[in-house]
C-alpha atoms as a PDB file:
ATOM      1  CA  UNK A   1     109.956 168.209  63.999  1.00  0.00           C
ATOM      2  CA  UNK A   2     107.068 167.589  62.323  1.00  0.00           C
ATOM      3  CA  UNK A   3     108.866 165.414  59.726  1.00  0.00           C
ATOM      4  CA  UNK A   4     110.046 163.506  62.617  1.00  0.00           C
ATOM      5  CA  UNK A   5     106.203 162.961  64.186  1.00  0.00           C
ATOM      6  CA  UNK A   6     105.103 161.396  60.714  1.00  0.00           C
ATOM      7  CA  UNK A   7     108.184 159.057  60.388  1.00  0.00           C
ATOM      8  CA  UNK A   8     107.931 157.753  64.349  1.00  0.00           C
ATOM      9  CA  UNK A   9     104.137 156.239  63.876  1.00  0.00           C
ATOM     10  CA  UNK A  10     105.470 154.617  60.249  1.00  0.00           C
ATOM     11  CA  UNK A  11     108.135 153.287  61.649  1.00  0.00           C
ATOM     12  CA  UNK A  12     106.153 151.288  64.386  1.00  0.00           C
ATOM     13  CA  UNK A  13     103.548 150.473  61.950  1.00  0.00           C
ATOM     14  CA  UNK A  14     105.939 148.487  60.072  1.00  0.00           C
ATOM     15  CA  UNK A  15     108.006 147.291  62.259  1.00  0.00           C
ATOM     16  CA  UNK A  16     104.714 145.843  63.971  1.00  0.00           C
ATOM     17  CA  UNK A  17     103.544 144.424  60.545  1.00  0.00           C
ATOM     18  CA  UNK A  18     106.519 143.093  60.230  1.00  0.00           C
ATOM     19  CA  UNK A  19     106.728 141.257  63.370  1.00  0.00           C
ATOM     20  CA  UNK A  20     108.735 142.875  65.009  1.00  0.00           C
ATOM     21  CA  UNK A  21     108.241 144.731  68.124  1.00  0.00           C
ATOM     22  CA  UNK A  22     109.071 148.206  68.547  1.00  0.00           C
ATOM     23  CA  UNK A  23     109.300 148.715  72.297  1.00  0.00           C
ATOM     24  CA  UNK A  24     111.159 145.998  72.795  1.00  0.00           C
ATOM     25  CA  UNK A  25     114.113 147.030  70.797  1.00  0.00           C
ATOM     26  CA  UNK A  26     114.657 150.452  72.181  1.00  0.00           C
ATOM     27  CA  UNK A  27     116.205 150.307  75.474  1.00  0.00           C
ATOM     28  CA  UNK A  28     114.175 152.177  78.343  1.00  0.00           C
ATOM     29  CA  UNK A  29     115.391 154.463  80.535  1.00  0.00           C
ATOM     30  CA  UNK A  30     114.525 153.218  84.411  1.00  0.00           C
ATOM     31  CA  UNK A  31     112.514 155.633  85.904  1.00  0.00           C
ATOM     32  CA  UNK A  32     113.217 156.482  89.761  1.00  0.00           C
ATOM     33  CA  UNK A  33     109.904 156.957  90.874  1.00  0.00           C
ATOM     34  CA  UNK A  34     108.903 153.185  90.437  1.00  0.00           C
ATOM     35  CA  UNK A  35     110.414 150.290  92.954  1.00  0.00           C
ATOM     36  CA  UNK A  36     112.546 147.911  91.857  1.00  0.00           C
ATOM     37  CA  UNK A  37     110.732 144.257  91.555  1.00  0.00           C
ATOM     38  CA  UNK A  38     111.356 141.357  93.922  1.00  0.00           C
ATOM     39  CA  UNK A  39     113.520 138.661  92.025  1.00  0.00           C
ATOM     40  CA  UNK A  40     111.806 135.146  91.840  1.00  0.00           C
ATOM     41  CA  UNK A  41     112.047 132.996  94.565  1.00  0.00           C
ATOM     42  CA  UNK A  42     114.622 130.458  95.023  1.00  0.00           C
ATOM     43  CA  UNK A  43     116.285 127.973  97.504  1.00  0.00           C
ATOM     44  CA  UNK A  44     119.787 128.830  98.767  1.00  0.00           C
ATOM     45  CA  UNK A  45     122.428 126.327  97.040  1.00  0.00           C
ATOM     46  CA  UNK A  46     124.070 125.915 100.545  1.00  0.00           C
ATOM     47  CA  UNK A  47     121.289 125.488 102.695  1.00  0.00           C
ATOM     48  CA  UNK A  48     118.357 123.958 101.088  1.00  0.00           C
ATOM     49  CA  UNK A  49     116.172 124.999 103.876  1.00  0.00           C
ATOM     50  CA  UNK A  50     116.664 128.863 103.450  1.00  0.00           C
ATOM     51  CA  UNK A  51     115.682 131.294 100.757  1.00  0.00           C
ATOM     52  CA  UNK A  52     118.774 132.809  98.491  1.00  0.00           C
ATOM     53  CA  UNK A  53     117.205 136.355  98.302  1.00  0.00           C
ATOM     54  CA  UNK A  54     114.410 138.115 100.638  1.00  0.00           C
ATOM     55  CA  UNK A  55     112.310 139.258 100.136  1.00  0.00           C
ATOM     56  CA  UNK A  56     110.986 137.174  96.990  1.00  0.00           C
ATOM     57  CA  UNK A  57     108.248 136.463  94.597  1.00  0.00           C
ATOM     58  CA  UNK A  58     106.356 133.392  93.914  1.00  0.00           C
ATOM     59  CA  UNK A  59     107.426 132.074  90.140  1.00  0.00           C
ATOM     60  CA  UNK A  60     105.123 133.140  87.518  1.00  0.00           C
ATOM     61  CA  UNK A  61     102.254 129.878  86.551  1.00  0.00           C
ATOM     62  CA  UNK A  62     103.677 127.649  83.948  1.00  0.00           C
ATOM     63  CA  UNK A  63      99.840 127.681  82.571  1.00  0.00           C
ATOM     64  CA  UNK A  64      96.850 130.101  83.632  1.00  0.00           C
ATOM     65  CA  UNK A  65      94.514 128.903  86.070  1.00  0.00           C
ATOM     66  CA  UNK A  66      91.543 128.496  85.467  1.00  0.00           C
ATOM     67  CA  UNK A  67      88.204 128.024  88.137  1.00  0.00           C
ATOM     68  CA  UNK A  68      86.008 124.325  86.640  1.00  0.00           C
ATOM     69  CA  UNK A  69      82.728 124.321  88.744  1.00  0.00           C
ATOM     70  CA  UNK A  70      82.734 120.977  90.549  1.00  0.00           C
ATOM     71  CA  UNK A  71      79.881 118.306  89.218  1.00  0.00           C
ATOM     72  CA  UNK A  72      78.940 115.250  91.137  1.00  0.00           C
ATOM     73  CA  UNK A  73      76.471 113.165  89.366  1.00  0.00           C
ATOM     74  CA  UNK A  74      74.237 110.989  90.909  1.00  0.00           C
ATOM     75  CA  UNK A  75      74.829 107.034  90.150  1.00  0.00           C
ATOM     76  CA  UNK A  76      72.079 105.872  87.675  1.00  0.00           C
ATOM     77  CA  UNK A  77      69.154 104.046  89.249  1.00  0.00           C
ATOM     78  CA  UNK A  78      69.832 100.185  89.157  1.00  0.00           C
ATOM     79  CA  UNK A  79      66.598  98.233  88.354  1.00  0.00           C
ATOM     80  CA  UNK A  80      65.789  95.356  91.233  1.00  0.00           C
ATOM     81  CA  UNK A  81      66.589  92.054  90.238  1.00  0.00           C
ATOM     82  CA  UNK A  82      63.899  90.135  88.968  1.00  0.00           C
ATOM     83  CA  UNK A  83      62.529  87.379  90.740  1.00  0.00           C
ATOM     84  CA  UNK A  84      62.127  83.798  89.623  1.00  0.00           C
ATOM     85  CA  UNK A  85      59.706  81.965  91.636  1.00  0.00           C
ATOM     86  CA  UNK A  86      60.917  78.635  92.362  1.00  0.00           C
ATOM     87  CA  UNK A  87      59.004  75.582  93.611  1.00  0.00           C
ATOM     88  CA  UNK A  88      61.067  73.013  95.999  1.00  0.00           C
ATOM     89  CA  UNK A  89      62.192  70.189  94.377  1.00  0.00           C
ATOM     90  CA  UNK A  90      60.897  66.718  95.328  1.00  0.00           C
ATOM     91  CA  UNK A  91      63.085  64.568  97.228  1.00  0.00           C
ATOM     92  CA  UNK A  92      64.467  61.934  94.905  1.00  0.00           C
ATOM     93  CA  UNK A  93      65.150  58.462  96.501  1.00  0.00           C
ATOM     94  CA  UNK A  94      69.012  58.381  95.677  1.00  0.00           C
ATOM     95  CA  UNK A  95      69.362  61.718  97.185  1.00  0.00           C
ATOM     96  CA  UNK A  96      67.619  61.805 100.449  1.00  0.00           C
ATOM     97  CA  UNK A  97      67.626  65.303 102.622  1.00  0.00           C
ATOM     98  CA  UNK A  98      70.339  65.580 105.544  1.00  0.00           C
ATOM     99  CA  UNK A  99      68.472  64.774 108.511  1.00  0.00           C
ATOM    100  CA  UNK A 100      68.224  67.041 111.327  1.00  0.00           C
ATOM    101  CA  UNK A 101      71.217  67.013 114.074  1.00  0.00           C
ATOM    102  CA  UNK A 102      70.786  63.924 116.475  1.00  0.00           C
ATOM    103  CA  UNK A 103      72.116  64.582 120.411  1.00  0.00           C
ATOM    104  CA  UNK A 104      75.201  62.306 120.651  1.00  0.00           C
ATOM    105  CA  UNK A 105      74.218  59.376 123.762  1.00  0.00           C
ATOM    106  CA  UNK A 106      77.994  58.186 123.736  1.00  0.00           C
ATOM    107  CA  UNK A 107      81.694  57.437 122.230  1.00  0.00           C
ATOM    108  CA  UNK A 108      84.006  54.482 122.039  1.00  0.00           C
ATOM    109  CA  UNK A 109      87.654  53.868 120.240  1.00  0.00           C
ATOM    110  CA  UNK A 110      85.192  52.725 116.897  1.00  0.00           C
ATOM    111  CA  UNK A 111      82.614  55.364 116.828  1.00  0.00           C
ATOM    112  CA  UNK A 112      79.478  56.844 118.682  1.00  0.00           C
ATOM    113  CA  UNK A 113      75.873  55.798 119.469  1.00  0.00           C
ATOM    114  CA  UNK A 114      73.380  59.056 118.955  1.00  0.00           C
ATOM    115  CA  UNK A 115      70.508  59.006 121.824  1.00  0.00           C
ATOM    116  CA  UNK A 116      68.158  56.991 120.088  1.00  0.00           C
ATOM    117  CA  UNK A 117      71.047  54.081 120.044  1.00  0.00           C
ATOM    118  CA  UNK A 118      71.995  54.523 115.724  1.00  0.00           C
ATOM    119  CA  UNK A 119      75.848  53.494 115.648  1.00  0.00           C
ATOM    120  CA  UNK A 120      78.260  56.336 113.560  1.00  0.00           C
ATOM    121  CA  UNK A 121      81.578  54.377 112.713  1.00  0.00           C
ATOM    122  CA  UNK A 122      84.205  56.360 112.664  1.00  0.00           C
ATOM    123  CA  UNK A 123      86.717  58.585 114.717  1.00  0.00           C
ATOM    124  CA  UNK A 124      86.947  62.054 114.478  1.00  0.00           C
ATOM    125  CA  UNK A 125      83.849  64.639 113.429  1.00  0.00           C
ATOM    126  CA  UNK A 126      83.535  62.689 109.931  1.00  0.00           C
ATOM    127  CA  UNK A 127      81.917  59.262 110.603  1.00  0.00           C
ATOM    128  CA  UNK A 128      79.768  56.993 108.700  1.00  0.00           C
ATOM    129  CA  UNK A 129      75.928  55.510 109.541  1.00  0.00           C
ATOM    130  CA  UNK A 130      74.478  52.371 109.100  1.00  0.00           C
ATOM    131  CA  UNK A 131      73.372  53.493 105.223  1.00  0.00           C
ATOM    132  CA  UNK A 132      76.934  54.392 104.573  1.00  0.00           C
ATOM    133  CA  UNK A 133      76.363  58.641 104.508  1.00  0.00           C
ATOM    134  CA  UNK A 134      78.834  61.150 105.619  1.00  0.00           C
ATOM    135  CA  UNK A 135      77.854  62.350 109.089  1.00  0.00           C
ATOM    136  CA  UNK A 136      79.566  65.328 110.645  1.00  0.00           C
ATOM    137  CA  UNK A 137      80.179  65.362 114.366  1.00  0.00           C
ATOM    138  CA  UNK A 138      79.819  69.239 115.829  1.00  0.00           C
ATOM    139  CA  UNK A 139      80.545  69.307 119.061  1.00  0.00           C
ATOM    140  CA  UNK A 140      77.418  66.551 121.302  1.00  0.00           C
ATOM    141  CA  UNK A 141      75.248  66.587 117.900  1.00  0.00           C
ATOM    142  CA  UNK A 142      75.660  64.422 114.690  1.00  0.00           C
ATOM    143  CA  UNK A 143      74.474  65.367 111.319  1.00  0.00           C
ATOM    144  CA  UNK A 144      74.212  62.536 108.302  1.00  0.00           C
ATOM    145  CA  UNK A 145      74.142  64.168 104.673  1.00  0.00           C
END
């Protein structure tokens, strides 16, 4: 017996060193006391929306899980946009300013007259004045650009 106490630990030893494992090769007897585990859960093949076997366990995780605390950042601080003073430009003489909008007096089949008795040529909202500018007809106003 005491032969057989020294060759038992030797025997795992190498069979450990070796790779091997040495529970895993002898077959175990089951013991009564201890409940038999649930199988894995899965989906009957005949009717997708039962279980084959109850009561069932949840599959074992493909990888552990593991608990990441959450971090929001903050977005950086964006600088203001620097400001460029600029000064108005004079006006030049072949680019004079759109006047303001004149109150239309009234229409004929060739154009309109604006209360101060200018003539627009034109029909439509896009006529032409005296000087030959665009002028854009919104509604009773007139606007020459």
């Amino acid at each position: 017996m005491k032969t057989m106490i020294k060759i038992i630990p030797a025997l795992t030893c190498a069979l450990l060193f070796a790779g091997g494992h040495a529970w895993a090769q002898e077959p175990v007897a089951p013991d009564e006391s201890l409940p038999e585990p649930l199988p894995v859960c899965q989906l009957d093949p005949r009717d997708s929306s039962k279980l084959a076997v109850e009561p069932c366990r949840p599959a074992p995780p493909v990888q552990p899980r593991r608990s990441v605390a959450q971090v929001i950042g903050r977005m950086p601080a964006q600088p203001a946009p620097s400001v460029v003073p600029t000064t108005p430009l004079p006006p030049s003489p072949a680019m004079p300013m759109p006047r303001a909008p004149q109150p239309i007096g009234s229409c004929d089949t060739g154009g309109c007259r604006d209360a101060a008795g200018a003539r627009y040529n034109g029909t439509g909202n896009a006529t032409l004045d005296a000087n030959g500018r665009i002028c854009h007809r919104n509604g009773a106003f007139i606007q020459c650009f």
